[in-house]
C-alpha atoms as a PDB file:
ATOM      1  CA  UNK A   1      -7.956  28.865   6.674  1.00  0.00           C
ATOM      2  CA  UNK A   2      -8.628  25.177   7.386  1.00  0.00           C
ATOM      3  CA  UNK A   3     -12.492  25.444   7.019  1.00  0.00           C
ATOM      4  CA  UNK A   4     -12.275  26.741   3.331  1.00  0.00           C
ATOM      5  CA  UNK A   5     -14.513  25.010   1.114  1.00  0.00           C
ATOM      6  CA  UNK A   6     -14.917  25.022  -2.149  1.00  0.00           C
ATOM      7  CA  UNK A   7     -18.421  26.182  -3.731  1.00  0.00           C
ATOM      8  CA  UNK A   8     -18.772  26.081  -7.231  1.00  0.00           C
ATOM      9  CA  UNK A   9     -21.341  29.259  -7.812  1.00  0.00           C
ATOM     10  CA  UNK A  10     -23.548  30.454 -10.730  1.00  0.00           C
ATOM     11  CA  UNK A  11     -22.814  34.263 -12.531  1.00  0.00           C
ATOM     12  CA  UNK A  12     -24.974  35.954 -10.235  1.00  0.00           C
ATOM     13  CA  UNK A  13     -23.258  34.672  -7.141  1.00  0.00           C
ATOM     14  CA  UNK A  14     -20.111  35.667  -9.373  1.00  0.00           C
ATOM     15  CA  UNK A  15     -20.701  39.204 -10.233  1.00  0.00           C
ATOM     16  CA  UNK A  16     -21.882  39.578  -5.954  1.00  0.00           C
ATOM     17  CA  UNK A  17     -18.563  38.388  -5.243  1.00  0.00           C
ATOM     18  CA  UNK A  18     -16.459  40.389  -7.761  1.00  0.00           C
ATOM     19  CA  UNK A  19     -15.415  43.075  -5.207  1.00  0.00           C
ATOM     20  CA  UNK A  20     -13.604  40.309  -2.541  1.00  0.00           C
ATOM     21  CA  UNK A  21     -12.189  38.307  -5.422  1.00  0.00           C
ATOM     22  CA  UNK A  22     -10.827  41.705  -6.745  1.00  0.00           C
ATOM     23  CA  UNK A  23      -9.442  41.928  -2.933  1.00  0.00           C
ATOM     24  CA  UNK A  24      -7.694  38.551  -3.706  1.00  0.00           C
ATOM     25  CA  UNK A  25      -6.649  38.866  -7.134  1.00  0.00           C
ATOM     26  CA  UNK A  26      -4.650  42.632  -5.982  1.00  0.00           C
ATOM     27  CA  UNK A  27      -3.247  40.771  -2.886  1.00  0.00           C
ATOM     28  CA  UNK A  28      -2.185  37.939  -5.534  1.00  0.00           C
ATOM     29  CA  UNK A  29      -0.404  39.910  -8.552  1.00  0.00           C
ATOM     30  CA  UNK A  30       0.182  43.345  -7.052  1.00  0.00           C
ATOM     31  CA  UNK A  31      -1.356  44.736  -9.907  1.00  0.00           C
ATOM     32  CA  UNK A  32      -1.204  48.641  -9.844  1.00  0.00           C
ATOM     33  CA  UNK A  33      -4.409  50.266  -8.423  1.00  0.00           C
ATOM     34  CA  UNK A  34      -5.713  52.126 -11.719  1.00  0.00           C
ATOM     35  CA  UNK A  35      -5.579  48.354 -13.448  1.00  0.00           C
ATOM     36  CA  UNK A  36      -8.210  47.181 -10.685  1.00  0.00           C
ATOM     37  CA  UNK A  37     -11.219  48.827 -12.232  1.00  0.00           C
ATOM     38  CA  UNK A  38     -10.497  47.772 -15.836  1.00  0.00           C
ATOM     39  CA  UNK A  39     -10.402  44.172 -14.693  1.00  0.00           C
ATOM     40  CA  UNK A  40     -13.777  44.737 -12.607  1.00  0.00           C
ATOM     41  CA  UNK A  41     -14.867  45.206 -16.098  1.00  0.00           C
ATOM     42  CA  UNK A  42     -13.507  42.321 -17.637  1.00  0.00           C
ATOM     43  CA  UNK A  43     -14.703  39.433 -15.109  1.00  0.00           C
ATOM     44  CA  UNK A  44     -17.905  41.168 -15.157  1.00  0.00           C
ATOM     45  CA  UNK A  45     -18.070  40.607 -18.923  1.00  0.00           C
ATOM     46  CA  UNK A  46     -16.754  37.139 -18.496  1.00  0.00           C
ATOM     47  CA  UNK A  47     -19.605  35.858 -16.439  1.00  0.00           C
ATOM     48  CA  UNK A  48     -21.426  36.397 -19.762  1.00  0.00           C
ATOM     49  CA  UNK A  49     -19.094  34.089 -21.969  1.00  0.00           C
ATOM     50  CA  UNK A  50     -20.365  30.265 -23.097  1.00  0.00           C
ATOM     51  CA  UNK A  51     -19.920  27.815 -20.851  1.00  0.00           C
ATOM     52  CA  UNK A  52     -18.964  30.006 -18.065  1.00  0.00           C
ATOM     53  CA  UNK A  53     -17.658  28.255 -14.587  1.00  0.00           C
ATOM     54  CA  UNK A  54     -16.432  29.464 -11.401  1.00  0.00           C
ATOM     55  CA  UNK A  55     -15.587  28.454  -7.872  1.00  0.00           C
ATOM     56  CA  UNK A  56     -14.921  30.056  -4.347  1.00  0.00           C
ATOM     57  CA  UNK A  57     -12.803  28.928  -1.854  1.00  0.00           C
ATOM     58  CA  UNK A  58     -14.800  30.772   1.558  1.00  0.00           C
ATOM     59  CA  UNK A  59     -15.502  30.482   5.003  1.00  0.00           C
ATOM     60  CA  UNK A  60     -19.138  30.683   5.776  1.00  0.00           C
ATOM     61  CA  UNK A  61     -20.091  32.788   7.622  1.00  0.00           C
ATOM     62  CA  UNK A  62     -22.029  32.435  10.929  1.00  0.00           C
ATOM     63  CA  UNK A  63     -25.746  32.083   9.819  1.00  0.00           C
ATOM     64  CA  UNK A  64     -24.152  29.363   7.416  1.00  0.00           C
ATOM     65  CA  UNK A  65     -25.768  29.918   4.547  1.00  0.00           C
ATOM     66  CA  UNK A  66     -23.918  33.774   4.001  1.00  0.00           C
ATOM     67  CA  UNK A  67     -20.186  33.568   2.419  1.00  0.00           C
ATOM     68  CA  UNK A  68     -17.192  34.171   5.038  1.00  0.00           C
ATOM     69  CA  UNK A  69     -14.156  35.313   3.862  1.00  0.00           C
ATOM     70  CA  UNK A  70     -12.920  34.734   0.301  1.00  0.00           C
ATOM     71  CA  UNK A  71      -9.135  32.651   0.208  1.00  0.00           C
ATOM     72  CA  UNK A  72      -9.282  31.921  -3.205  1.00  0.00           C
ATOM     73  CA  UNK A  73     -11.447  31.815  -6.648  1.00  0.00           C
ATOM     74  CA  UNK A  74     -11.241  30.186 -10.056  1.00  0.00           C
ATOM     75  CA  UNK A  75     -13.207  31.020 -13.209  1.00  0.00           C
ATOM     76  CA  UNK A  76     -13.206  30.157 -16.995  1.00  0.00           C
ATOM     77  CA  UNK A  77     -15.380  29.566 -19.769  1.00  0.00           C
ATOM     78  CA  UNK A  78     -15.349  28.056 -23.765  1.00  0.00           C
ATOM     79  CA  UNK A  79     -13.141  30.046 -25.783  1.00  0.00           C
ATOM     80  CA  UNK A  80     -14.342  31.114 -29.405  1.00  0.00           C
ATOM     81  CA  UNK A  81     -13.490  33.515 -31.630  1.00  0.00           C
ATOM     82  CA  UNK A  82     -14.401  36.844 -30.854  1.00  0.00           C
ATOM     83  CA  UNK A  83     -12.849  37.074 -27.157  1.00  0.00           C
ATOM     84  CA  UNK A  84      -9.484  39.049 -26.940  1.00  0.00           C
ATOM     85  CA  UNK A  85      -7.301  36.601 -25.033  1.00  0.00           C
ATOM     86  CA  UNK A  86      -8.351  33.623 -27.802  1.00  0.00           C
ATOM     87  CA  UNK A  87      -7.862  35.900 -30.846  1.00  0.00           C
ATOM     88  CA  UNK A  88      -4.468  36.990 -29.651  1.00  0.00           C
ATOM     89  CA  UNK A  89      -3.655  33.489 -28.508  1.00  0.00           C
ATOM     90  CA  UNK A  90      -4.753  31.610 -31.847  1.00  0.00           C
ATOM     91  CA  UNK A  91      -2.529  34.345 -33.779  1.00  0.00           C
ATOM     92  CA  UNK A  92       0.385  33.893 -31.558  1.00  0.00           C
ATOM     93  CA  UNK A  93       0.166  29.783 -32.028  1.00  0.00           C
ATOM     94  CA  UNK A  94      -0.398  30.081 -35.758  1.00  0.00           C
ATOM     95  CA  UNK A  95       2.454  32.140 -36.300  1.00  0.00           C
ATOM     96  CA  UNK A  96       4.718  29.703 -34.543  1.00  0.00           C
ATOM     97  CA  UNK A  97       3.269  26.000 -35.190  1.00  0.00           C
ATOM     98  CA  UNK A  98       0.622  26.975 -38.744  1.00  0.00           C
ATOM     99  CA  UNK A  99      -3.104  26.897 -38.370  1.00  0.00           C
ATOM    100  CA  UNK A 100      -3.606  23.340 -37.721  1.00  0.00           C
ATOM    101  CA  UNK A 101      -0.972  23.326 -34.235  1.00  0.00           C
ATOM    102  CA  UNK A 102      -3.277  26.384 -33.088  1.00  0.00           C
ATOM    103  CA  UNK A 103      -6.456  25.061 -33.989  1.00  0.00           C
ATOM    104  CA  UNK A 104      -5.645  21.468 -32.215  1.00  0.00           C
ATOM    105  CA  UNK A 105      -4.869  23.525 -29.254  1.00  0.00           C
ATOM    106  CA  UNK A 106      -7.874  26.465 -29.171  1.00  0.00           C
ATOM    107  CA  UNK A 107     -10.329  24.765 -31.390  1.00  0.00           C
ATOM    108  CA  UNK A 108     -12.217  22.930 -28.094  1.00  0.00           C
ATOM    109  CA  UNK A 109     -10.765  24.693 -25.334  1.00  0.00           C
ATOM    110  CA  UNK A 110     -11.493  25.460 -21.651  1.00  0.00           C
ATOM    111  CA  UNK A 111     -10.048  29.137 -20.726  1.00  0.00           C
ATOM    112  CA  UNK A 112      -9.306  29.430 -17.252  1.00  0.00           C
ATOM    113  CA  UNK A 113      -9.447  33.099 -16.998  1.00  0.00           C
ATOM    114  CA  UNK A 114      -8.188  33.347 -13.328  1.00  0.00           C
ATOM    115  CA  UNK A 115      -6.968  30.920 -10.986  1.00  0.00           C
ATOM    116  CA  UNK A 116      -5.852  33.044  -7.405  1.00  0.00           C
ATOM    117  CA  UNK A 117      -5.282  32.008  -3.924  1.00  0.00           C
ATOM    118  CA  UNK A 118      -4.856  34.861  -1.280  1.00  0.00           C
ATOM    119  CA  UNK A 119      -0.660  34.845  -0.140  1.00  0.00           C
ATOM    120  CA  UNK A 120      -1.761  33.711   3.822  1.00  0.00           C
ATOM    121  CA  UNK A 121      -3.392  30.741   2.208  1.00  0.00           C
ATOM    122  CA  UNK A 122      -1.457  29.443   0.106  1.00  0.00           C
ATOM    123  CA  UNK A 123       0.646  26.213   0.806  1.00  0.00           C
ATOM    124  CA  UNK A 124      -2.786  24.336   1.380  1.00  0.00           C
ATOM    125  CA  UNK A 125      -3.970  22.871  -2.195  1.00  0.00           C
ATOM    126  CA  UNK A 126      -6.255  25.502  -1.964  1.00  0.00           C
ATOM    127  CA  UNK A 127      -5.117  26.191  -6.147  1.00  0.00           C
ATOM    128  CA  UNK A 128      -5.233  22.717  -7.252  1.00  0.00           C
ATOM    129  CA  UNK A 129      -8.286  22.234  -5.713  1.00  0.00           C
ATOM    130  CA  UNK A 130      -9.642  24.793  -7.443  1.00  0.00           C
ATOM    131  CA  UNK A 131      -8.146  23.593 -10.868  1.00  0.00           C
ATOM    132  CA  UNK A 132      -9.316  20.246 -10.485  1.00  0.00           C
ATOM    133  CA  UNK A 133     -13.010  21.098  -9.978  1.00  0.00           C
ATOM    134  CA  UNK A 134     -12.918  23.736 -12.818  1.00  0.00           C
ATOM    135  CA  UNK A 135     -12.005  21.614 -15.255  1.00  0.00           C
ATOM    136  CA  UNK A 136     -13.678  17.952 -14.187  1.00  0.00           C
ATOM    137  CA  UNK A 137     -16.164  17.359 -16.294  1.00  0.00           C
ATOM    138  CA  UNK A 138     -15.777  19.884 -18.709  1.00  0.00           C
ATOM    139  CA  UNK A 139     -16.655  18.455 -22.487  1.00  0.00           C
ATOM    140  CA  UNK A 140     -14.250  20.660 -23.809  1.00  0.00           C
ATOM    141  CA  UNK A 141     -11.003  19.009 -25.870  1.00  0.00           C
ATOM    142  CA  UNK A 142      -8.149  21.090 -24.163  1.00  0.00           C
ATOM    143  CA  UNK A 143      -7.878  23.636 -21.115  1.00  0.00           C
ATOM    144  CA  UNK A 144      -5.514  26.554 -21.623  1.00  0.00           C
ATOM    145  CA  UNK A 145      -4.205  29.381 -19.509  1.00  0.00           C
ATOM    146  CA  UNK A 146      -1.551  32.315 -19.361  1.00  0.00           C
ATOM    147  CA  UNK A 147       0.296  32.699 -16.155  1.00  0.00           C
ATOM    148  CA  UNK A 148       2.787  34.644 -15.474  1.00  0.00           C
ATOM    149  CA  UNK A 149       6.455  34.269 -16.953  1.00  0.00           C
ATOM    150  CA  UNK A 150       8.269  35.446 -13.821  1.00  0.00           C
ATOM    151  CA  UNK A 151      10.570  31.883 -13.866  1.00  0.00           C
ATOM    152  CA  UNK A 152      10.192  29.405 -15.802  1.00  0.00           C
ATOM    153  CA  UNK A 153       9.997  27.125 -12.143  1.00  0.00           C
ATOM    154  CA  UNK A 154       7.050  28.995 -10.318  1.00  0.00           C
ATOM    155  CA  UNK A 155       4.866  26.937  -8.301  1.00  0.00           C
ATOM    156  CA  UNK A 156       2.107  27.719 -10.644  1.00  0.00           C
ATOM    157  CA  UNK A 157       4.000  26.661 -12.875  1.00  0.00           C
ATOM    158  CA  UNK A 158       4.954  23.260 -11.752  1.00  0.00           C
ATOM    159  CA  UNK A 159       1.088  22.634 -10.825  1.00  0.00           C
ATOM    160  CA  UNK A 160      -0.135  23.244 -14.033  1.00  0.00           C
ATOM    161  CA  UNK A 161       2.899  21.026 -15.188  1.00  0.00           C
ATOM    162  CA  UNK A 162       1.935  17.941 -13.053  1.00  0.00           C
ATOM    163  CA  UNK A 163      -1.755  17.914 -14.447  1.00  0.00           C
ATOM    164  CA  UNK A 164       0.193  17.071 -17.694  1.00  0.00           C
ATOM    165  CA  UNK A 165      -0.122  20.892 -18.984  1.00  0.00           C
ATOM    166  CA  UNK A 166       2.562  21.965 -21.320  1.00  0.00           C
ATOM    167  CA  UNK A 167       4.235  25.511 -22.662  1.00  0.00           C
ATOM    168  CA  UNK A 168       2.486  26.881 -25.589  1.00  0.00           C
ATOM    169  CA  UNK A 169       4.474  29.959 -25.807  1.00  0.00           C
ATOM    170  CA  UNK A 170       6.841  31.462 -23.023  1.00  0.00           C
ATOM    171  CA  UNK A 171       8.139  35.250 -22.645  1.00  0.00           C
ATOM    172  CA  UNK A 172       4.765  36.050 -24.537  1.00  0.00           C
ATOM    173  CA  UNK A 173       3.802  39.362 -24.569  1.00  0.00           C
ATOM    174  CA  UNK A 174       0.331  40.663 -25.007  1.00  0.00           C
ATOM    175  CA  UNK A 175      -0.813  43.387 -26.892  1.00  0.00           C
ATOM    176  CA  UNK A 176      -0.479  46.512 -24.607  1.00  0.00           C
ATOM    177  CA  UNK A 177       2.386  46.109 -23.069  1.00  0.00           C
ATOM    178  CA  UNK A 178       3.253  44.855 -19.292  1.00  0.00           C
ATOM    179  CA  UNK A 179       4.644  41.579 -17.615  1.00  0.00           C
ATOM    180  CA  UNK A 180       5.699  38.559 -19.851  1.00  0.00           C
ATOM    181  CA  UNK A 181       3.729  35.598 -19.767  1.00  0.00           C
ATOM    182  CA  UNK A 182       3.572  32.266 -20.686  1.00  0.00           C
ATOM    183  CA  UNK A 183       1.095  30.364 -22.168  1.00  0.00           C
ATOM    184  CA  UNK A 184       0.483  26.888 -21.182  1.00  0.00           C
ATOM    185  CA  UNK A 185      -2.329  23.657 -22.483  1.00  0.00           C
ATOM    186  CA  UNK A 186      -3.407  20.410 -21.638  1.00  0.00           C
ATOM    187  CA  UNK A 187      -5.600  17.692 -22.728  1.00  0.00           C
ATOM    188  CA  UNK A 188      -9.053  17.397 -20.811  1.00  0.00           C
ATOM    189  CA  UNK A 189      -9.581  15.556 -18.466  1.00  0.00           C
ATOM    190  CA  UNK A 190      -6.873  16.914 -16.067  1.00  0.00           C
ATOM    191  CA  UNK A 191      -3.782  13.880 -14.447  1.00  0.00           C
ATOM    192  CA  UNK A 192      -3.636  13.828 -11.437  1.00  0.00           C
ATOM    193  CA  UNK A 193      -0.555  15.548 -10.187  1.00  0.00           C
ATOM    194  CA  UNK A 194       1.015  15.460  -6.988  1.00  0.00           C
ATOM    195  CA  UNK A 195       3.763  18.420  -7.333  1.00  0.00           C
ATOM    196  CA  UNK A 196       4.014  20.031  -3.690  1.00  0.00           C
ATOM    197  CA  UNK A 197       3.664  23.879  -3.522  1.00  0.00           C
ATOM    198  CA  UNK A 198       1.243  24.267  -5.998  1.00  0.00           C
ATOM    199  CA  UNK A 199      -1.228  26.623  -5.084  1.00  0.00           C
ATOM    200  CA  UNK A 200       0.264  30.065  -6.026  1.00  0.00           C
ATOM    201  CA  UNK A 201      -2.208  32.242  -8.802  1.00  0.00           C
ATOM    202  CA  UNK A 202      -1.862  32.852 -11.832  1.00  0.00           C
END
């Protein structure tokens, strides 16, 4: 696990990897199996959203220049109107806080779509490495996420915490039914955080 690198890589090197990130995303959440093709669907429609980014955390493989195995991957893009997660999100915030407290928050924001790090690597800063390099840079405002609720102490949790993110909404539901999530922003660019443990998905 040692020699993962990180590799940030372009939609087309994102839609070749969907099937192993799928791999790592099921070993991640323990989604059940007839949810896996849905969400094929949905990163593959993702790669297709403004400002799209992603990054792999992979071996390569022995003639170098091929991908080894997949630990861990990171993707997210601008969020606008028009895109279910921000229109549910925006709704949600301007019920609680009015329409300027969810426009100050989703107005200029960075969606990270999926953060996940495979169980028998995490414990390595394999996650907040990915973080880090999906957001630096980025000219967006804010960077926002849902993760889920589980405890309100998760090691995801407390990463996204010590990069100065904050709860937005907790035991959040989304439309559809299924686990609770929370919600959580920050301010772009990222603090530097040093909370231990902090590689565990989304």
């Amino acid at each position: 696990m040692r020699d993962a690198k990180l590799r940030e890589i372009d939609e087309r090197a994102f839609l070749r990897r969907v099937a192993p990130m799928l791999d790592v995303y099921a070993a991640a959440m323990s989604p059940p199996a007839e949810q896996l093709p849905g969400r094929r669907m949905i990163m593959e429609r993702h790669a297709g959203y403004p400002g799209f980014r992603a990054f792999a955390a992979e071996r390569r493989g022995a003639l170098a220049r091929l991908p080894g195995p997949l630990h861990g991957f990171a993707y997210g893009f601008h969020g606008a109107r028009g895109q279910w997660w921000h229109d549910v999100v925006i709704e949600a915030l301007t019920a609680r806080g009015g329409p300027e407290h969810a426009a100050a928050w989703l107005e200029d924001a960075f969606e990270v779509a999926e953060l996940h790090v495979r169980p028998d690597a995490q414990g390595r800063g394999l996650g907040r490495g990915l973080l880090a390099a999906l957001c630096e840079g980025r000219p967006e405002r804010t960077v926002v996420l849902s993760t889920l609720e589980r405890r309100p102490d998760t090691p995801a949790r407390r990463l996204y915490r010590s990069v100065g993110m904050v709860d937005l909404l907790t035991d959040f539901e989304f439309p559809g039914g299924g686990p609770r999530y929370a919600v959580m922003g920050g301010t772009l660019p990222l603090a530097t955080g040093s909370a231990a443990g902090a590689d565990v998905p989304q």
